[in-house]
C-alpha atoms as a PDB file:
ATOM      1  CA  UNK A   1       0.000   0.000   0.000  1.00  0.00           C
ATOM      2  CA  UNK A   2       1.136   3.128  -0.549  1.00  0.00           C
ATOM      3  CA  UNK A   3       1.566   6.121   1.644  1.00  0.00           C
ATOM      4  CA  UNK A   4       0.889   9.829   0.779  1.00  0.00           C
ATOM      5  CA  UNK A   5       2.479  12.157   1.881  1.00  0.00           C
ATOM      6  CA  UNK A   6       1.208  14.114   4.661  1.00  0.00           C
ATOM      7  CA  UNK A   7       1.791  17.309   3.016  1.00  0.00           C
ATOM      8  CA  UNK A   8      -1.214  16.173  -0.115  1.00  0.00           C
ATOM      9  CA  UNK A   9      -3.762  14.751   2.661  1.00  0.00           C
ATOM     10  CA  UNK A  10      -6.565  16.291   3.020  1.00  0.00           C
ATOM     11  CA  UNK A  11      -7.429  18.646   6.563  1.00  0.00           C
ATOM     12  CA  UNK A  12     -10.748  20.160   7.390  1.00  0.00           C
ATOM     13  CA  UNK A  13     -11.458  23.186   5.770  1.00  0.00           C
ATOM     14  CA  UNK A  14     -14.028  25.894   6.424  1.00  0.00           C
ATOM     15  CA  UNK A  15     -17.018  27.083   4.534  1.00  0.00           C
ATOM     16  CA  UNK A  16     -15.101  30.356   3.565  1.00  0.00           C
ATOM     17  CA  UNK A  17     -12.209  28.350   2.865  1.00  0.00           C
ATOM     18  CA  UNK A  18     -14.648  25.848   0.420  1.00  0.00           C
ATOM     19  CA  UNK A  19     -16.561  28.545  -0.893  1.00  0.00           C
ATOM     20  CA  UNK A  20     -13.233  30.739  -2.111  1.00  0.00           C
ATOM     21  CA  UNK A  21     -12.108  27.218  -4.166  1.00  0.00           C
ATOM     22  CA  UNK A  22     -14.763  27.050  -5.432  1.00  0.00           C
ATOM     23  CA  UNK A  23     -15.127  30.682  -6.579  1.00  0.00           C
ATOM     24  CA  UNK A  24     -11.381  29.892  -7.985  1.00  0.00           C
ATOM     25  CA  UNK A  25     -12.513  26.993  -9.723  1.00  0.00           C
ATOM     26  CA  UNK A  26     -14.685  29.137 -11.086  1.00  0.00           C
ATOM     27  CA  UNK A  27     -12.961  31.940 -12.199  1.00  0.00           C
ATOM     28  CA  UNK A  28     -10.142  29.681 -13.607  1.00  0.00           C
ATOM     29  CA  UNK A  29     -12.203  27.790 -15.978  1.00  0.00           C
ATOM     30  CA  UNK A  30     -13.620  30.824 -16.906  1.00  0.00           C
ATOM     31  CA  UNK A  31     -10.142  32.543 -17.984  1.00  0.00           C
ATOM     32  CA  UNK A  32      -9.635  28.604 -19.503  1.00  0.00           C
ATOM     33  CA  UNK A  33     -12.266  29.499 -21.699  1.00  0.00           C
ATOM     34  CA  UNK A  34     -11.763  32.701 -22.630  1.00  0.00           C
ATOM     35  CA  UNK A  35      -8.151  31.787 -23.970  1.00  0.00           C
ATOM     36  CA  UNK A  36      -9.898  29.579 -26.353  1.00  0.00           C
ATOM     37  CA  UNK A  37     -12.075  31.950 -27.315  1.00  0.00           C
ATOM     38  CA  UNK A  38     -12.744  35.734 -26.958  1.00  0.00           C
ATOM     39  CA  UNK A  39      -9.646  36.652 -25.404  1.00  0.00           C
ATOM     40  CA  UNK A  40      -7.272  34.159 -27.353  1.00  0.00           C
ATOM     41  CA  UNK A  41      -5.666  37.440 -29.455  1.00  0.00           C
ATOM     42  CA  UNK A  42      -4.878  39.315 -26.125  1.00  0.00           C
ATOM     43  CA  UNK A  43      -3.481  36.152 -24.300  1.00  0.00           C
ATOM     44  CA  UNK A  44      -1.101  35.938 -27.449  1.00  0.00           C
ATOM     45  CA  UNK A  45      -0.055  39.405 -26.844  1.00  0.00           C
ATOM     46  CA  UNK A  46       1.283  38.331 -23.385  1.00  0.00           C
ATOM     47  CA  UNK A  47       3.394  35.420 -23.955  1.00  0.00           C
ATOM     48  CA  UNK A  48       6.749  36.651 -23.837  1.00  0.00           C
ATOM     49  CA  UNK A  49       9.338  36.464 -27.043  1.00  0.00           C
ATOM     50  CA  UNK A  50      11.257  34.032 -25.269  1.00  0.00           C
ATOM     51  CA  UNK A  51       9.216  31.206 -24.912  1.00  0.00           C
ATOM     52  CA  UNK A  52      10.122  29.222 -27.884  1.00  0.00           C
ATOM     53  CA  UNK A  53       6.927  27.985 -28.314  1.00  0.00           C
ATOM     54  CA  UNK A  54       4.096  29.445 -31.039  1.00  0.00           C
ATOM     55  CA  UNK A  55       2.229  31.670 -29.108  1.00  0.00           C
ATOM     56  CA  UNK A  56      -1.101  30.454 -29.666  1.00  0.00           C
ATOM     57  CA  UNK A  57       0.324  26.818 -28.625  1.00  0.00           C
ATOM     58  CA  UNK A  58       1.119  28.618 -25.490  1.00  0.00           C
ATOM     59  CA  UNK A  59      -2.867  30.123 -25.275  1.00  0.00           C
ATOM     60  CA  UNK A  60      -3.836  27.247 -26.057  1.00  0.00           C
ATOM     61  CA  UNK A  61      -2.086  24.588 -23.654  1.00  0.00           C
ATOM     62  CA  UNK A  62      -2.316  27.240 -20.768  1.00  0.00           C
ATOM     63  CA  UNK A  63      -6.548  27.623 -21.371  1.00  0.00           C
ATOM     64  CA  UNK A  64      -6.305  23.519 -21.465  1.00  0.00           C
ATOM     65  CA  UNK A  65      -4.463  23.772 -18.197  1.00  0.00           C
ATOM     66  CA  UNK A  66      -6.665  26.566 -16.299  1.00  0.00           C
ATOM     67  CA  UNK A  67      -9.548  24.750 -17.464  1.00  0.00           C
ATOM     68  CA  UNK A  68      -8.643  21.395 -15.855  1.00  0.00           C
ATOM     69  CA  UNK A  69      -7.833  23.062 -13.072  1.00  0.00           C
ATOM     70  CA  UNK A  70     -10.769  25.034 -12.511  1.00  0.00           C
ATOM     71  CA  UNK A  71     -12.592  21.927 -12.868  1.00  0.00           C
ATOM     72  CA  UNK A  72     -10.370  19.961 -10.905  1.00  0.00           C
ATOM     73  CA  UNK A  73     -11.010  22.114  -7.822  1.00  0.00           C
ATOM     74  CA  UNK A  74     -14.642  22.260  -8.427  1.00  0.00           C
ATOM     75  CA  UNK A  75     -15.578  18.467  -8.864  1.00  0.00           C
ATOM     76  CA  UNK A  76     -12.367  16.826  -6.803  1.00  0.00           C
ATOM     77  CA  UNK A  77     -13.181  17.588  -3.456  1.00  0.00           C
ATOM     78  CA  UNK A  78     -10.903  14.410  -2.177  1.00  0.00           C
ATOM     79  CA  UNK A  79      -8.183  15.779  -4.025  1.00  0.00           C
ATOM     80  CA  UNK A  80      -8.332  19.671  -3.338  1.00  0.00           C
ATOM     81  CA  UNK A  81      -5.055  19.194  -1.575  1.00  0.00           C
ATOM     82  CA  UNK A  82      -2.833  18.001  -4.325  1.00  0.00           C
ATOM     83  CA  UNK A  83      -5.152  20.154  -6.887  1.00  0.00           C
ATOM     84  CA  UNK A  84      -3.922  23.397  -4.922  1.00  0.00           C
ATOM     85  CA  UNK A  85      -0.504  22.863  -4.836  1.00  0.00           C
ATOM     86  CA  UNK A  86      -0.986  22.342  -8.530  1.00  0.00           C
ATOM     87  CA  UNK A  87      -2.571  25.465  -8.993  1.00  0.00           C
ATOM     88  CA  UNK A  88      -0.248  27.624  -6.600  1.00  0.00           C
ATOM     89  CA  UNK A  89       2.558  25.629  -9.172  1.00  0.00           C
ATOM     90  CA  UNK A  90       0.672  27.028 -11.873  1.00  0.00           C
ATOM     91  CA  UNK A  91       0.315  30.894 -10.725  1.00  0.00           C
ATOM     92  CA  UNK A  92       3.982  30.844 -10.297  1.00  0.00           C
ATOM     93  CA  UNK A  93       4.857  29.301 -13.690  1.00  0.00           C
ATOM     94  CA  UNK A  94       3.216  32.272 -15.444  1.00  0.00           C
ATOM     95  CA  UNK A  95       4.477  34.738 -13.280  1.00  0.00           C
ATOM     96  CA  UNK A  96       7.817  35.358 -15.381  1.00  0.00           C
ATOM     97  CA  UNK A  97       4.748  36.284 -18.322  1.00  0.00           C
ATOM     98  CA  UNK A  98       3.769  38.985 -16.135  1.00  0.00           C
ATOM     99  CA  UNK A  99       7.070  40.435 -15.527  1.00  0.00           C
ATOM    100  CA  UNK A 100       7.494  40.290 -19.336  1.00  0.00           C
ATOM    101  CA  UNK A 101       4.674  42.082 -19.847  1.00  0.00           C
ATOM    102  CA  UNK A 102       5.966  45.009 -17.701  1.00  0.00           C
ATOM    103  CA  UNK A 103       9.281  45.390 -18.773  1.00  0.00           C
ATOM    104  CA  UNK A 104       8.622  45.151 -22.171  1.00  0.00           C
ATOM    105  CA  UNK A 105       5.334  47.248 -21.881  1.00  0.00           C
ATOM    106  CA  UNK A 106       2.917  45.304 -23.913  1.00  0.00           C
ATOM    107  CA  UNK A 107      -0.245  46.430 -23.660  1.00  0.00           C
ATOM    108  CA  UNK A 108      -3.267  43.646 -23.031  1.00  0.00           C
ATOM    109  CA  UNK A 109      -6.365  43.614 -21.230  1.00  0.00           C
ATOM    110  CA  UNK A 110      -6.721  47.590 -20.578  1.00  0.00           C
ATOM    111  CA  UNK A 111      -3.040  46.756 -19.060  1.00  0.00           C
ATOM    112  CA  UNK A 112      -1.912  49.519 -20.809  1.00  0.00           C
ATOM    113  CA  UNK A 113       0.470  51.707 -18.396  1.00  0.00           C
ATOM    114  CA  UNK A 114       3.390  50.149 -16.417  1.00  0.00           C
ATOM    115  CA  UNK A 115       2.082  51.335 -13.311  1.00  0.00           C
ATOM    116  CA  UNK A 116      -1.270  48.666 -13.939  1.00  0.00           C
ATOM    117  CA  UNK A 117       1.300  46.091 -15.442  1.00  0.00           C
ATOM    118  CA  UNK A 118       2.854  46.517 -11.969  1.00  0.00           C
ATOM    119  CA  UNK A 119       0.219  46.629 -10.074  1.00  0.00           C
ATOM    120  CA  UNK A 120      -1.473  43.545 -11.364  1.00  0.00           C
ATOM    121  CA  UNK A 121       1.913  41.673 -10.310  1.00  0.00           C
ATOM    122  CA  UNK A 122       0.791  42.136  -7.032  1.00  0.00           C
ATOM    123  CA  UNK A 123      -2.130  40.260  -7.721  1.00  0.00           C
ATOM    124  CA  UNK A 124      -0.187  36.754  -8.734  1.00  0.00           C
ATOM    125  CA  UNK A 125       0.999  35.925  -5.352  1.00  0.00           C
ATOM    126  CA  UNK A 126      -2.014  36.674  -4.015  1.00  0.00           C
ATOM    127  CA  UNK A 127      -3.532  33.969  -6.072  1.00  0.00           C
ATOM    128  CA  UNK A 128      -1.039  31.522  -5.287  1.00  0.00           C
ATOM    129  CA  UNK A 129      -1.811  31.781  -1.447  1.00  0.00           C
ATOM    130  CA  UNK A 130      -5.633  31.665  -2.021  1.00  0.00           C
ATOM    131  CA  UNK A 131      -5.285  28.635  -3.950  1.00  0.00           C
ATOM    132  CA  UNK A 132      -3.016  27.342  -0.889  1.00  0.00           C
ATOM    133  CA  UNK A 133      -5.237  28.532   1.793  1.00  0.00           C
ATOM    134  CA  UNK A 134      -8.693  27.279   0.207  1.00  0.00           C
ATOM    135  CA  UNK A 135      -7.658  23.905  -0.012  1.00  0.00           C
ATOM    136  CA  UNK A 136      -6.207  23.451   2.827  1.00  0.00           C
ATOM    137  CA  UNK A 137      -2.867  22.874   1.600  1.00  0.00           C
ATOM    138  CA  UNK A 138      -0.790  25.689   3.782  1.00  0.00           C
ATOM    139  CA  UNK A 139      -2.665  23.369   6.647  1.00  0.00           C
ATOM    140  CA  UNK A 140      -1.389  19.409   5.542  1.00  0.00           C
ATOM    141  CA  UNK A 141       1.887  21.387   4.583  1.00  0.00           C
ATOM    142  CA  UNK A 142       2.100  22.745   8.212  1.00  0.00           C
ATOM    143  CA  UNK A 143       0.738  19.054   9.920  1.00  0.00           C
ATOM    144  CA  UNK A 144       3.675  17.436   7.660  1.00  0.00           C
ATOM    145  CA  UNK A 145       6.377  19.473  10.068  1.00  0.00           C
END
């Protein structure tokens, strides 16, 4: 049998704690979506010139990936644990897009002064600690110690 590690089990969490995941879930398959669709043209814009990938392979496979896990965090309660690590991994793996995007000054998504481009990279590590906290994962990190 195999043994997870305490760090992915699942702890209680509260109903502000469920209802924030699942208002990330949310709002993560939404942006999924919209880099499929509406928004695919402005995602493009932010993918910086050194990612040797296509751009719109980039869109596309990062929509794919917001969208599963959106889902994920909506319909896999057991494994909201895991699922926010995953997402706080996520949030920090397009960070270095959002620096980009300021020090090259592209605009996208009314982001269209440095001093918004800044301020919005405020924003990303607050969404990697709300993905941590909702889950409960900051909690089986801190009963693994």
């Amino acid at each position: 049998m195999t043994k997870i590690p305490v760090a992915l089990t699942r702890t209680p969490v509260s109903k502000p704690q469920l209802a924030a995941r699942l208002m990330l879930g949310g709002v993560l398959a939404f942006a999924g979506i919209s880099h499929l669709t509406r928004a695919r043209k402005e995602f493009q814009a932010q993918v910086p010139t050194w990612v040797p990938l296509d751009p719109d392979t980039v869109v596309v496979a990062s929509g794919v990936g917001e969208i599963a896990l959106g889902t994920a965090l909506i319909a896999l309660p057991k494994q909201r644990t895991a699922v926010g690590w995953a997402a706080a991994a996520f949030f920090t793996g397009i960070f270095p897009g959002n620096i980009s995007q300021l020090v090259t000054h592209t605009d996208a998504f009314g982001l269209n002064s440095d001093r918004a481009r800044a301020v919005r990279l405020v924003f990303q590590p607050l969404l990697v600690a709300w993905a941590l906290w909702s889950t409960g994962a900051l909690k089986s990190l801190r009963a693994s110690r």
